[in-house]
C-alpha atoms as a PDB file:
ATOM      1  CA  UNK A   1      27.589 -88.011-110.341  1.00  0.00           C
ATOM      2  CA  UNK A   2      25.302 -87.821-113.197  1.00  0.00           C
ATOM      3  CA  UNK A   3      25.490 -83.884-113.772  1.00  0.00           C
ATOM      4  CA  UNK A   4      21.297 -84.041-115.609  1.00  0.00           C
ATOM      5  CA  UNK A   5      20.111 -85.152-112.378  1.00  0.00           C
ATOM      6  CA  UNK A   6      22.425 -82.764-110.913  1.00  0.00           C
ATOM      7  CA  UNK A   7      21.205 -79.567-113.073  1.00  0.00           C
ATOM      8  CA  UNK A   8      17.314 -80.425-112.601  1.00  0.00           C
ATOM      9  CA  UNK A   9      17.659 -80.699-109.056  1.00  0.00           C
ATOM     10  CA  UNK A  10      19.674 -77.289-108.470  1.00  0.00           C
ATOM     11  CA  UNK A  11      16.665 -75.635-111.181  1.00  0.00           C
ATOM     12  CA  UNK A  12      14.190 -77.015-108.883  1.00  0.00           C
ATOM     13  CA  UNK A  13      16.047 -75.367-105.803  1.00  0.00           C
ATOM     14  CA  UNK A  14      16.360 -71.972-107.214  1.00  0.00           C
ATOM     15  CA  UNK A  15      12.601 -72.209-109.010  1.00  0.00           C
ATOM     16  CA  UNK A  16      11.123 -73.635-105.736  1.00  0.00           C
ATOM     17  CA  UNK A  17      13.048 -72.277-103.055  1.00  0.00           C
ATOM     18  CA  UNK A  18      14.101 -69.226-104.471  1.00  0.00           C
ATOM     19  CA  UNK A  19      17.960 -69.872-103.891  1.00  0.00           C
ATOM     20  CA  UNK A  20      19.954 -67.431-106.178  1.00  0.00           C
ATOM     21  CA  UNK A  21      21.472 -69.674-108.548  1.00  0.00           C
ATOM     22  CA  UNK A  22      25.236 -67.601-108.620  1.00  0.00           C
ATOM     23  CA  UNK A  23      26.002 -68.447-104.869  1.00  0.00           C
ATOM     24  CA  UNK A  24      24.172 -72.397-105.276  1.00  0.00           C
ATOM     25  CA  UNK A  25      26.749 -75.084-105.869  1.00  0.00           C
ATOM     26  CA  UNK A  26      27.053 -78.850-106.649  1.00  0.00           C
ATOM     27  CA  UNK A  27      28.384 -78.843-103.150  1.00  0.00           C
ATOM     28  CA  UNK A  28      26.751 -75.983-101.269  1.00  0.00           C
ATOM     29  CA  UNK A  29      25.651 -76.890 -98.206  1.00  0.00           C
ATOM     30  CA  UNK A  30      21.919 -76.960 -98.166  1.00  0.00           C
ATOM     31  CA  UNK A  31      21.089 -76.563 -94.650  1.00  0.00           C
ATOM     32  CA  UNK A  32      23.196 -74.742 -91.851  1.00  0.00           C
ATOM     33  CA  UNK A  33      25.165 -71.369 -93.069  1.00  0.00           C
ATOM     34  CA  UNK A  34      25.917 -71.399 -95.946  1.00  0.00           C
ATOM     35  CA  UNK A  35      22.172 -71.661 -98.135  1.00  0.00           C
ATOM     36  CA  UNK A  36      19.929 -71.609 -94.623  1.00  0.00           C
ATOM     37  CA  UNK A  37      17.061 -73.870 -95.894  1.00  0.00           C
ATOM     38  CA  UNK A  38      15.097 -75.084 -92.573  1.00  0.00           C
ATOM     39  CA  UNK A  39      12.550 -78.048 -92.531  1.00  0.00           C
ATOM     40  CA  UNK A  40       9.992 -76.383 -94.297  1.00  0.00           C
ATOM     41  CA  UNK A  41      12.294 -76.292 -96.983  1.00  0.00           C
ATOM     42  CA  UNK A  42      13.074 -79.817 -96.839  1.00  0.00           C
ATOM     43  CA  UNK A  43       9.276 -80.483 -97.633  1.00  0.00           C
ATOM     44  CA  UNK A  44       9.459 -78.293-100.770  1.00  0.00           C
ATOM     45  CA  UNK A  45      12.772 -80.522-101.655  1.00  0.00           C
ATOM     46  CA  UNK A  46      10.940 -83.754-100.838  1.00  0.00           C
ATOM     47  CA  UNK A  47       8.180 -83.012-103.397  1.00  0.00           C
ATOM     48  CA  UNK A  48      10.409 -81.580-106.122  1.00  0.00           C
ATOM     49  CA  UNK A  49      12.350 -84.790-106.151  1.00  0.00           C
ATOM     50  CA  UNK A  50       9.121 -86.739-106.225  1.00  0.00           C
ATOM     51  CA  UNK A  51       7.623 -84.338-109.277  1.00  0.00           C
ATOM     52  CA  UNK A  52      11.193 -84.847-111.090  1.00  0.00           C
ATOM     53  CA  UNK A  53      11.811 -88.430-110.833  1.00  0.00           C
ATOM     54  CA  UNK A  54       8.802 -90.004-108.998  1.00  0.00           C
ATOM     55  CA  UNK A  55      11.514 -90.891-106.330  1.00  0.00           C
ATOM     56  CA  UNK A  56       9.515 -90.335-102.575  1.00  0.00           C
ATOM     57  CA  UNK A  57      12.384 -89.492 -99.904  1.00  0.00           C
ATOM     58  CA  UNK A  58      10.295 -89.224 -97.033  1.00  0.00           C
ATOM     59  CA  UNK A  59      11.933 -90.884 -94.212  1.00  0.00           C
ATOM     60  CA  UNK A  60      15.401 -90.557 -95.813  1.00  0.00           C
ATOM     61  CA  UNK A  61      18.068 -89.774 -93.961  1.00  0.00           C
ATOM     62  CA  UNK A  62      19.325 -86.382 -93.063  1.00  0.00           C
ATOM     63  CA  UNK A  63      22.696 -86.674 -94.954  1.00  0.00           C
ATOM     64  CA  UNK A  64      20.905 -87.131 -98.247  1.00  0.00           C
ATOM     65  CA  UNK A  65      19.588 -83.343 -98.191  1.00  0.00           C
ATOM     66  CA  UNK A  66      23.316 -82.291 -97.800  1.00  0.00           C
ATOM     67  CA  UNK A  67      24.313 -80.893-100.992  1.00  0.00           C
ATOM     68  CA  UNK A  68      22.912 -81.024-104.585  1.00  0.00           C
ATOM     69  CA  UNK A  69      25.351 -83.707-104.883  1.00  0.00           C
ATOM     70  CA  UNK A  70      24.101 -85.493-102.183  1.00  0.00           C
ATOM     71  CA  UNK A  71      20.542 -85.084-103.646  1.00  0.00           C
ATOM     72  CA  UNK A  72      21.855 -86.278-106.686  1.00  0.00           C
ATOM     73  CA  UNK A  73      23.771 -89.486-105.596  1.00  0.00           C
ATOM     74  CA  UNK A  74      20.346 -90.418-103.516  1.00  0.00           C
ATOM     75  CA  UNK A  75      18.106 -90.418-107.054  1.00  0.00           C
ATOM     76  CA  UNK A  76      21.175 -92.009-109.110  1.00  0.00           C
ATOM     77  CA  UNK A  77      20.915 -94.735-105.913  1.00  0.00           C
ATOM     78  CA  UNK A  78      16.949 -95.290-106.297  1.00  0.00           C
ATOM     79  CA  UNK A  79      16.626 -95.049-109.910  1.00  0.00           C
ATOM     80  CA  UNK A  80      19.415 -98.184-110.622  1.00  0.00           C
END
């Protein structure tokens, strides 16, 4: 995991979403209990990655909004 893409995404989380950046992990899961986010959320994430990296996810599967990591691995997999 390339821990730049990493870093950028979880700034873009706690800028744009307003996620507390002490409890938000490379592995925290996004959506469910432990963070919360709901779909409207997932928009905000959609457009952040597409700002960052001019990457569109729209469509993309559910399991790439997992984790930061997840996030991560799905840019690393559209950039190469």
């Amino acid at each position: 995991m390339n821990n730049a893409i990493a870093d950028q995404i979880k700034e873009m989380l706690v800028e744009n979403l307003r996620i507390p950046e002490n409890i938000l992990t490379y592995d925290s899961e996004l959506f469910g209990d432990e963070i919360g986010l709901d779909s409207i959320d997932s928009i905000e994430i959609v457009a952040g990655i597409d700002t960052l990296f001019g990457i569109d996810m729209t469509g993309a599967e559910r399991e790439h909004f997992q984790s930061i990591r997840a996030l991560t691995e799905y840019v690393e997999s559209k950039q190469g």
